[in-house]
PDB file of N, CA and C in Angstrom:
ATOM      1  N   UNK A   1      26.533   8.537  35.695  1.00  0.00           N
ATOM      2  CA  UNK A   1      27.196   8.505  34.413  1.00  0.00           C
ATOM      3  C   UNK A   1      28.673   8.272  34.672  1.00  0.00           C
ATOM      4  N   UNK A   2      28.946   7.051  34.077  1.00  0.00           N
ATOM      5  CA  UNK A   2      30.675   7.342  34.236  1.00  0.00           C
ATOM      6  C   UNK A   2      31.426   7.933  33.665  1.00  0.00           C
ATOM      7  N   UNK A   3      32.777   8.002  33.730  1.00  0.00           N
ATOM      8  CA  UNK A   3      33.973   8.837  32.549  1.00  0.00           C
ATOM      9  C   UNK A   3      33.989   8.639  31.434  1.00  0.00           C
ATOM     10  N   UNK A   4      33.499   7.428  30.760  1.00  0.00           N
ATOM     11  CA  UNK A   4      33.599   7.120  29.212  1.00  0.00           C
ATOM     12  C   UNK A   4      32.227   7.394  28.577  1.00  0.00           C
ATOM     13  N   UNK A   5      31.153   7.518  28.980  1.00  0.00           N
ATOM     14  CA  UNK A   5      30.055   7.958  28.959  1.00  0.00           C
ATOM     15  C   UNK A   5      30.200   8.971  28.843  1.00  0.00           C
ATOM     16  N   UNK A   6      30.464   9.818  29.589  1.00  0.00           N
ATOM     17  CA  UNK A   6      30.786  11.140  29.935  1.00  0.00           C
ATOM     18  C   UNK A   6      31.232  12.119  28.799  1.00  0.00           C
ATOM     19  N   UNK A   7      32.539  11.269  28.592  1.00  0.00           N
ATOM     20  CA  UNK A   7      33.257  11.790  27.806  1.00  0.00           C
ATOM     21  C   UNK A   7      33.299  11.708  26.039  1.00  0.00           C
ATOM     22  N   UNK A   8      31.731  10.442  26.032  1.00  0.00           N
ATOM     23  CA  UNK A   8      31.211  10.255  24.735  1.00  0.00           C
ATOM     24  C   UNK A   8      30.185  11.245  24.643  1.00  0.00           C
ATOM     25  N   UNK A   9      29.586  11.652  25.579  1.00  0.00           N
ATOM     26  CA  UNK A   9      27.826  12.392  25.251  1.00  0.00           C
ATOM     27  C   UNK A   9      28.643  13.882  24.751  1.00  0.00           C
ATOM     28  N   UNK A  10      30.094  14.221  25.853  1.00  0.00           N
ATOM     29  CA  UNK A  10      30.682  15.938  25.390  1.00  0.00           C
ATOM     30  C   UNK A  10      31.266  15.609  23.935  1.00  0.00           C
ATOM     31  N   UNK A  11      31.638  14.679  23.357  1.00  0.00           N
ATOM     32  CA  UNK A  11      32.127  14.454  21.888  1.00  0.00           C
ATOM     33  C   UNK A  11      31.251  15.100  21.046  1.00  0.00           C
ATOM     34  N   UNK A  12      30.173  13.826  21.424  1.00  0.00           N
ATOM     35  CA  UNK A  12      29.210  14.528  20.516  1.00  0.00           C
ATOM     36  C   UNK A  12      28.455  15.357  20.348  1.00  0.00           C
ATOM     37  N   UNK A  13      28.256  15.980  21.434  1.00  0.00           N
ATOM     38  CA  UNK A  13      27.563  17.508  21.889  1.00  0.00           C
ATOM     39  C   UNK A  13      28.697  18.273  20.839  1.00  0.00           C
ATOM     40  N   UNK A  14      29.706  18.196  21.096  1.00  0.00           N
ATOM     41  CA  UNK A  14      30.461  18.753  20.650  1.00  0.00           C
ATOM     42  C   UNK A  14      30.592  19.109  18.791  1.00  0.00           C
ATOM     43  N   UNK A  15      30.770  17.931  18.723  1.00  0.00           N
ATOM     44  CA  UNK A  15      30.834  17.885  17.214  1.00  0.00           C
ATOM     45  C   UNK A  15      29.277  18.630  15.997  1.00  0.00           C
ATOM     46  N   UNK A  16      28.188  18.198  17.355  1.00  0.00           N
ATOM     47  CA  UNK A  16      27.129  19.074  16.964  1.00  0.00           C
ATOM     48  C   UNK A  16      27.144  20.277  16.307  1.00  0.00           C
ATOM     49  N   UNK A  17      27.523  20.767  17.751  1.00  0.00           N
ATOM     50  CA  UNK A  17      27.776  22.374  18.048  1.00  0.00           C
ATOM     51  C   UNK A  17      28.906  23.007  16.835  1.00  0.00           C
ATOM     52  N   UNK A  18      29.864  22.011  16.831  1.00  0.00           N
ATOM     53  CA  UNK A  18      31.048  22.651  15.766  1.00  0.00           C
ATOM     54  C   UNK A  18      30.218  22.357  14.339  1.00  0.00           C
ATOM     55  N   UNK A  19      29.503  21.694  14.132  1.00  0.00           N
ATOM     56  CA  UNK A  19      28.952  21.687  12.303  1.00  0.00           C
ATOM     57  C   UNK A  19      28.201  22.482  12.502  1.00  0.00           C
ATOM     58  N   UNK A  20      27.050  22.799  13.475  1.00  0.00           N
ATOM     59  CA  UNK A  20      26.108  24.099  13.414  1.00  0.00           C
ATOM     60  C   UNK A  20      27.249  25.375  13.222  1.00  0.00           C
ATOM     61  N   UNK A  21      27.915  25.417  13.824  1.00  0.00           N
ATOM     62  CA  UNK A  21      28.772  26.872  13.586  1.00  0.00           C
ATOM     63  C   UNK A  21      29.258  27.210  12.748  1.00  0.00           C
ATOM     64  N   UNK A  22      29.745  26.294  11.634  1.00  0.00           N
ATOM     65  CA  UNK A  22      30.738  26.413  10.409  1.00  0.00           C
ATOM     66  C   UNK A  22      30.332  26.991   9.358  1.00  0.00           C
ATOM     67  N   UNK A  23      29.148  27.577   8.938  1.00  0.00           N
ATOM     68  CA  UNK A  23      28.319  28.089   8.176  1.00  0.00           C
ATOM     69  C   UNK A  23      28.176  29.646   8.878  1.00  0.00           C
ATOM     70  N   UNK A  24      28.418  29.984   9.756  1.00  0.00           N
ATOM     71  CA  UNK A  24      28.308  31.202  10.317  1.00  0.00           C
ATOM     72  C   UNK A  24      29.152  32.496  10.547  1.00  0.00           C
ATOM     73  N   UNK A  25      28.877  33.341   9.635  1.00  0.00           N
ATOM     74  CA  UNK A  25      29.982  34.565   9.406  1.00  0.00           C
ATOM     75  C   UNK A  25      30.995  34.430   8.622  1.00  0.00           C
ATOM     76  N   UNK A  26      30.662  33.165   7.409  1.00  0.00           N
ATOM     77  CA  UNK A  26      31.393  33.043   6.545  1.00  0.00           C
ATOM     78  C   UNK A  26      31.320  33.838   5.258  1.00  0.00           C
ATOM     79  N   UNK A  27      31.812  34.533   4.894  1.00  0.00           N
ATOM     80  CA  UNK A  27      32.193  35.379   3.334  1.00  0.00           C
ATOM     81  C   UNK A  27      33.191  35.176   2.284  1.00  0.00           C
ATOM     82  N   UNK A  28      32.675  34.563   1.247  1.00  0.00           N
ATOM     83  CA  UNK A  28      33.218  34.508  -0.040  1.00  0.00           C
ATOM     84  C   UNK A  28      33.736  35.054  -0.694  1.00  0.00           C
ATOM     85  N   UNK A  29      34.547  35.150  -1.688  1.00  0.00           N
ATOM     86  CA  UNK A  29      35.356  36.138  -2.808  1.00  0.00           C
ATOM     87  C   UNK A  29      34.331  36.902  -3.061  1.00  0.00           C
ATOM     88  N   UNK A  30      33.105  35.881  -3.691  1.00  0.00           N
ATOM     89  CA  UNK A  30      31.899  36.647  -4.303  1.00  0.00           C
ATOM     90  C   UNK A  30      30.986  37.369  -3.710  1.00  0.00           C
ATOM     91  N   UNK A  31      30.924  36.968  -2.186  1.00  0.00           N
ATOM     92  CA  UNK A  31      30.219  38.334  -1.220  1.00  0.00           C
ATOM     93  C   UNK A  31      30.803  39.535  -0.898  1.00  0.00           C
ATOM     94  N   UNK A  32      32.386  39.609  -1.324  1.00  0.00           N
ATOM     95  CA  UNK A  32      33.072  40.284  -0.960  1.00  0.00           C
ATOM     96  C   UNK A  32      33.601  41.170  -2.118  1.00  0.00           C
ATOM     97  N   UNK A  33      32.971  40.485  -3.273  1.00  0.00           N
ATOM     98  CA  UNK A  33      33.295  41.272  -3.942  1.00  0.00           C
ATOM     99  C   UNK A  33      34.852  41.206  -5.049  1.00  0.00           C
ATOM    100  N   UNK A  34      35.990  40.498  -4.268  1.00  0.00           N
ATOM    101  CA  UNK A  34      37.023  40.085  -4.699  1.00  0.00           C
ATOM    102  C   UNK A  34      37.279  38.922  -6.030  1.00  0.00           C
ATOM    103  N   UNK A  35      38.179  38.892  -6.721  1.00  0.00           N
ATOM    104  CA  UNK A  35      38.602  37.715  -7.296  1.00  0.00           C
ATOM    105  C   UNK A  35      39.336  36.654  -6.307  1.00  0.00           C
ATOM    106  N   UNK A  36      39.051  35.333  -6.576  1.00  0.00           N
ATOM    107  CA  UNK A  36      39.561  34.400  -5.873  1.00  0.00           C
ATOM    108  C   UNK A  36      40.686  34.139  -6.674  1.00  0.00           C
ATOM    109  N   UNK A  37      41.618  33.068  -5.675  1.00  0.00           N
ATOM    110  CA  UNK A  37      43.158  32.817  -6.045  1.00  0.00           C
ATOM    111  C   UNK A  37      42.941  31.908  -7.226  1.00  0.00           C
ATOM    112  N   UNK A  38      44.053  31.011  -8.109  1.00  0.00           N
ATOM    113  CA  UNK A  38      44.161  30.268  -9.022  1.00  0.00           C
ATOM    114  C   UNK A  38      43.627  29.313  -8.596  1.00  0.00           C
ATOM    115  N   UNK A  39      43.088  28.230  -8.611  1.00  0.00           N
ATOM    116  CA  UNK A  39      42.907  27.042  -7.590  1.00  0.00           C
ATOM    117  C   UNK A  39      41.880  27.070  -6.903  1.00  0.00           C
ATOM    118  N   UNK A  40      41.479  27.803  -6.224  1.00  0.00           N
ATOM    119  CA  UNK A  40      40.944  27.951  -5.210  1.00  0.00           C
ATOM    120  C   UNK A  40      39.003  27.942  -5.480  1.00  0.00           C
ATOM    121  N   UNK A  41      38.264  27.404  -4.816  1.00  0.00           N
ATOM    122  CA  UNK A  41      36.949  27.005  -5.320  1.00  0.00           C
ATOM    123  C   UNK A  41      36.230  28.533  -4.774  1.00  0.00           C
ATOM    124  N   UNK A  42      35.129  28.718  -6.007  1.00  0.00           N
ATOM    125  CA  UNK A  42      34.640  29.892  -5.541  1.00  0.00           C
ATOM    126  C   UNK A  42      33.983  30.084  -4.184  1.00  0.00           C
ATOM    127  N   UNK A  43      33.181  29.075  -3.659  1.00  0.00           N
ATOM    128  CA  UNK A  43      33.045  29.229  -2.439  1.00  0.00           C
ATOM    129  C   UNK A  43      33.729  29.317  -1.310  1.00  0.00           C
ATOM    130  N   UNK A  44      35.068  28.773  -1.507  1.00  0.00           N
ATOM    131  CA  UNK A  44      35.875  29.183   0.043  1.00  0.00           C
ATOM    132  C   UNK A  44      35.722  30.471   0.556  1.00  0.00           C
ATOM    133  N   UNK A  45      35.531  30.266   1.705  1.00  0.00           N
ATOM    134  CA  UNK A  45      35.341  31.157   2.616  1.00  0.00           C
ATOM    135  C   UNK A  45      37.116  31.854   2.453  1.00  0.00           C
ATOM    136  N   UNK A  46      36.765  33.717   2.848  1.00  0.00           N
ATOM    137  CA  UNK A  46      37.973  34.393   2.683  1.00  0.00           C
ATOM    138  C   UNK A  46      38.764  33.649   4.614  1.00  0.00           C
ATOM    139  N   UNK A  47      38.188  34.420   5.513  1.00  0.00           N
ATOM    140  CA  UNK A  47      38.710  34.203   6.753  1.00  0.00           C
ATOM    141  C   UNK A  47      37.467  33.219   7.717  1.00  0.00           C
ATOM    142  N   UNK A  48      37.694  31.961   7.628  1.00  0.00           N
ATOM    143  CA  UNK A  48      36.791  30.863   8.232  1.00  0.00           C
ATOM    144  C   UNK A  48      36.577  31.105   9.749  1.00  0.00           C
ATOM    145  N   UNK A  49      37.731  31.712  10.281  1.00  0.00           N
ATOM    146  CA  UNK A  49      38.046  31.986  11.805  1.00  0.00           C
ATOM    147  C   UNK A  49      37.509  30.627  12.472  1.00  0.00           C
ATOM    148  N   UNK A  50      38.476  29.614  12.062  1.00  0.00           N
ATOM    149  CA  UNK A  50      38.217  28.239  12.862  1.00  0.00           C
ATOM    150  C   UNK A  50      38.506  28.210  14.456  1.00  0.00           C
ATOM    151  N   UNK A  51      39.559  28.974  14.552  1.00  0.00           N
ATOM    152  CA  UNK A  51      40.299  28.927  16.054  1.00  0.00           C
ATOM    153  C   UNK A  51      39.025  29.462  17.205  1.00  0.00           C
ATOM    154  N   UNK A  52      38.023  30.499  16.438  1.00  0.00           N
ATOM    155  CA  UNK A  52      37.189  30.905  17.278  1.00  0.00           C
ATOM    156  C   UNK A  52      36.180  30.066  17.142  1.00  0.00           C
ATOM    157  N   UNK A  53      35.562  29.597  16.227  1.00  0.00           N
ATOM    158  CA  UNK A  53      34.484  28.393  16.286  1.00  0.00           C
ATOM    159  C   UNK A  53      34.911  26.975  16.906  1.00  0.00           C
ATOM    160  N   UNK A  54      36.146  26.756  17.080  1.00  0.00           N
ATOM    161  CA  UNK A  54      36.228  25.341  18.035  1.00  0.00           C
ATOM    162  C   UNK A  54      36.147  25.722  19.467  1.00  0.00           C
ATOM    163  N   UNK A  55      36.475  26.809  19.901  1.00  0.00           N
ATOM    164  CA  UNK A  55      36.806  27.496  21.142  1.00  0.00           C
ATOM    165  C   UNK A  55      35.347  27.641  21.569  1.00  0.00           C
ATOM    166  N   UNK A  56      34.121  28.733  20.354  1.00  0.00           N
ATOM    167  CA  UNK A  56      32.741  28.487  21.306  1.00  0.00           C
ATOM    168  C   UNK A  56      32.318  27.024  20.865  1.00  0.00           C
ATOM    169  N   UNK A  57      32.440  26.100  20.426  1.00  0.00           N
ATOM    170  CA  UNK A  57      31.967  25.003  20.012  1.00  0.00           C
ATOM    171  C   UNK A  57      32.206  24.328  21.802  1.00  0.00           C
ATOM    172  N   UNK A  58      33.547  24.213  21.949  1.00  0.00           N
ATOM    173  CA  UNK A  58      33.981  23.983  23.411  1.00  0.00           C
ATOM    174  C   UNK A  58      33.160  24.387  24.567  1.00  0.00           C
ATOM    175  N   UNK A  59      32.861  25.829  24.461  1.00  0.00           N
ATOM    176  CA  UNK A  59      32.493  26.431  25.501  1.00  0.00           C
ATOM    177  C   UNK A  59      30.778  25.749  25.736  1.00  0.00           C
ATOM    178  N   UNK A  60      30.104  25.971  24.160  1.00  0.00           N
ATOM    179  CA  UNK A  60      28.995  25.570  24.135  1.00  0.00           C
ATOM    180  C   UNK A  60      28.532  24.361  24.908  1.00  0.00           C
ATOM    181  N   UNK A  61      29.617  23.264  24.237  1.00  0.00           N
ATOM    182  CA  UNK A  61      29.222  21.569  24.463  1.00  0.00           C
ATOM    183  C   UNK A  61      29.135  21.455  26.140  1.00  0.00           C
ATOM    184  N   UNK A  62      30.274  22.133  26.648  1.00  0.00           N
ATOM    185  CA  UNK A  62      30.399  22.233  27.883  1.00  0.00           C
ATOM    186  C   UNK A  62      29.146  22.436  28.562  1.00  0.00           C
ATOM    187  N   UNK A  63      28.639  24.035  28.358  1.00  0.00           N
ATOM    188  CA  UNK A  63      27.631  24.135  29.047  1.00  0.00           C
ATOM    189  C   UNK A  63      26.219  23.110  28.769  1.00  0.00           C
ATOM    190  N   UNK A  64      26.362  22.879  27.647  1.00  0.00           N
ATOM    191  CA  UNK A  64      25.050  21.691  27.121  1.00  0.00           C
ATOM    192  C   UNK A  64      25.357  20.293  27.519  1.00  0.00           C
ATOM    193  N   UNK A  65      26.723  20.025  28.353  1.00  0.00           N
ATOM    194  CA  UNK A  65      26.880  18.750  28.526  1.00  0.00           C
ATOM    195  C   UNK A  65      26.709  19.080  30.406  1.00  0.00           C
ATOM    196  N   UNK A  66      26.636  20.288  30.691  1.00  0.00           N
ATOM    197  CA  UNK A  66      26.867  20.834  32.293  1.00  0.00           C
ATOM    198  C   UNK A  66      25.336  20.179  32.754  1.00  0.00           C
ATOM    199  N   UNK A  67      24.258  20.795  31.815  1.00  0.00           N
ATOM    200  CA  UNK A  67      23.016  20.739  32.041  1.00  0.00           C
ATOM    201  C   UNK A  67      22.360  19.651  31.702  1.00  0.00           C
ATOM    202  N   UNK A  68      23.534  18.766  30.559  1.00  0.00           N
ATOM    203  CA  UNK A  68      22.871  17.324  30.463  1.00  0.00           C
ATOM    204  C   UNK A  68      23.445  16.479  32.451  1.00  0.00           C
ATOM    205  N   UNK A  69      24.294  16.683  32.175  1.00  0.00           N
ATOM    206  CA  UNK A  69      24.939  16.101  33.477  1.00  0.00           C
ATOM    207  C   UNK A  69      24.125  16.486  34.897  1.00  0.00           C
ATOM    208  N   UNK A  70      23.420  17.913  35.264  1.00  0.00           N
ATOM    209  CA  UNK A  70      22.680  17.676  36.260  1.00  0.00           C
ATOM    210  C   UNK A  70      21.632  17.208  35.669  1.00  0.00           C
ATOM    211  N   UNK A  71      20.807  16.944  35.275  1.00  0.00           N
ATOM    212  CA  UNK A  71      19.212  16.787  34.714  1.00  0.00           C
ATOM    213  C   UNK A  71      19.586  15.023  35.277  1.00  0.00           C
ATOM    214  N   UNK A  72      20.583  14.671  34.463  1.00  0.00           N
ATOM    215  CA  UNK A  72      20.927  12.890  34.578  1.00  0.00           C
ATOM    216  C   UNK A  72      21.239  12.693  35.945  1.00  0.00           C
ATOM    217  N   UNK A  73      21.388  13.372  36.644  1.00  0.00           N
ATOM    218  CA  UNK A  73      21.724  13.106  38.589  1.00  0.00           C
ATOM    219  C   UNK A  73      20.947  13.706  38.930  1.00  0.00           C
ATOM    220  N   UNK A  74      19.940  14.338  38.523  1.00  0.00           N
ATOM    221  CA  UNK A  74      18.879  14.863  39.483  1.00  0.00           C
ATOM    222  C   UNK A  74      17.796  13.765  39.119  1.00  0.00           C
ATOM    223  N   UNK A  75      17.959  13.029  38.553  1.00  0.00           N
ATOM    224  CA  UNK A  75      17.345  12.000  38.667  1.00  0.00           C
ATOM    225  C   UNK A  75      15.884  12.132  37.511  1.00  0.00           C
ATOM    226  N   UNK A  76      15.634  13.359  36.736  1.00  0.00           N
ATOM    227  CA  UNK A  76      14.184  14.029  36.161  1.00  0.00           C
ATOM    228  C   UNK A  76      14.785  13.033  34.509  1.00  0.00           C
ATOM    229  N   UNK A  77      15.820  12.764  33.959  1.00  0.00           N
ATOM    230  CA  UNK A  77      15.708  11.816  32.495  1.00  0.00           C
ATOM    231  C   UNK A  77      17.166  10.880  33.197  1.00  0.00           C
ATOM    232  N   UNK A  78      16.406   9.495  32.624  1.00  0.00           N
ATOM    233  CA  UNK A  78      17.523   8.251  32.747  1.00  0.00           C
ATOM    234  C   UNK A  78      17.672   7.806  31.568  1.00  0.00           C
ATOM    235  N   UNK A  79      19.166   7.250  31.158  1.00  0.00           N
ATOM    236  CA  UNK A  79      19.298   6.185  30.117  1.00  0.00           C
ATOM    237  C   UNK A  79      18.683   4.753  30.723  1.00  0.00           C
ATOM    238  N   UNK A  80      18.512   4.428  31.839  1.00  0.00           N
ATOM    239  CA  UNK A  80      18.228   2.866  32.168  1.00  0.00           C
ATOM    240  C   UNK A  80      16.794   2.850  32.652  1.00  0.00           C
ATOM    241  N   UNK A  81      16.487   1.909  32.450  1.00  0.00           N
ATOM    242  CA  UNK A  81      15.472   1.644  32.935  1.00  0.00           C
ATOM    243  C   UNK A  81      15.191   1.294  34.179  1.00  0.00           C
ATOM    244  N   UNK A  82      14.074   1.783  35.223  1.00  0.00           N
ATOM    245  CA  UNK A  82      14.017   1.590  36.525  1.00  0.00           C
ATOM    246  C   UNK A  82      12.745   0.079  36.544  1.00  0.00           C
ATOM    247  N   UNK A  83      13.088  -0.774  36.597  1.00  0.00           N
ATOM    248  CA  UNK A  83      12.037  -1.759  37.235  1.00  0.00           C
ATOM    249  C   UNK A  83      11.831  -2.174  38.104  1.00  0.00           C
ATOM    250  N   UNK A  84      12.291  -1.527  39.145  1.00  0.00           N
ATOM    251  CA  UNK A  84      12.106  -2.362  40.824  1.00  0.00           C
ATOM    252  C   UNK A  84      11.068  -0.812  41.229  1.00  0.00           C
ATOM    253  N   UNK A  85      10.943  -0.275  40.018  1.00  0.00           N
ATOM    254  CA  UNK A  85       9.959   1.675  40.603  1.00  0.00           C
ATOM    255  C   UNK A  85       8.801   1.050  40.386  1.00  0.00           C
ATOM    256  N   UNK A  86       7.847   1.247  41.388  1.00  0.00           N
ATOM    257  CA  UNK A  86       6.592   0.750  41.847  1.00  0.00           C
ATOM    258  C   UNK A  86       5.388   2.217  40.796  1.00  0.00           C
ATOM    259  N   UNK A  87       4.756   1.837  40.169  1.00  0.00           N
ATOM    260  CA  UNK A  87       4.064   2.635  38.998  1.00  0.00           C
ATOM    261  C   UNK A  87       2.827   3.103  39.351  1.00  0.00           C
TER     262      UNK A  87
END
């Protein structure tokens, strides 16, 4: 796998991982019980805690891109096709 490869499969691992998370441990005015601000849509989340969901989003992709990366050099799943492999 080269660097731009590489560095496309952790993107999108990535970006995965960060939309699965964004829904998680989120609480509303209305779960909480509170009135929301002027403006503000009833569903916003009170404290989204983004800084911690990009951080395991990071950590995640990493390890899911660690284990894509040996599996692809250990030779067990290829993107290319082998045709000179005798069947």
């Amino acid at each position: 796998m080269g660097l731009v490869s590489g560095i496309v499969v952790y993107v999108v691992m990535w970006w995965v991982v960060f939309f699965t998370m964004l829904p998680i441990g989120v609480k509303t005015h209305a779960d909480e019980g509170t009135e929301s601000e002027a403006g503000h849509a009833d569903s916003a989340p009170i404290r989204p805690y983004m800084w911690r969901k990009v951080l395991a989003a990071s950590v995640i992709a990493a390890v899911l891109w660690g284990g894509y990366y040996w599996l692809q050099g250990s030779g067990l799943i290829t993107l290319r096709p082998d045709f000179n492999r005798p069947d």
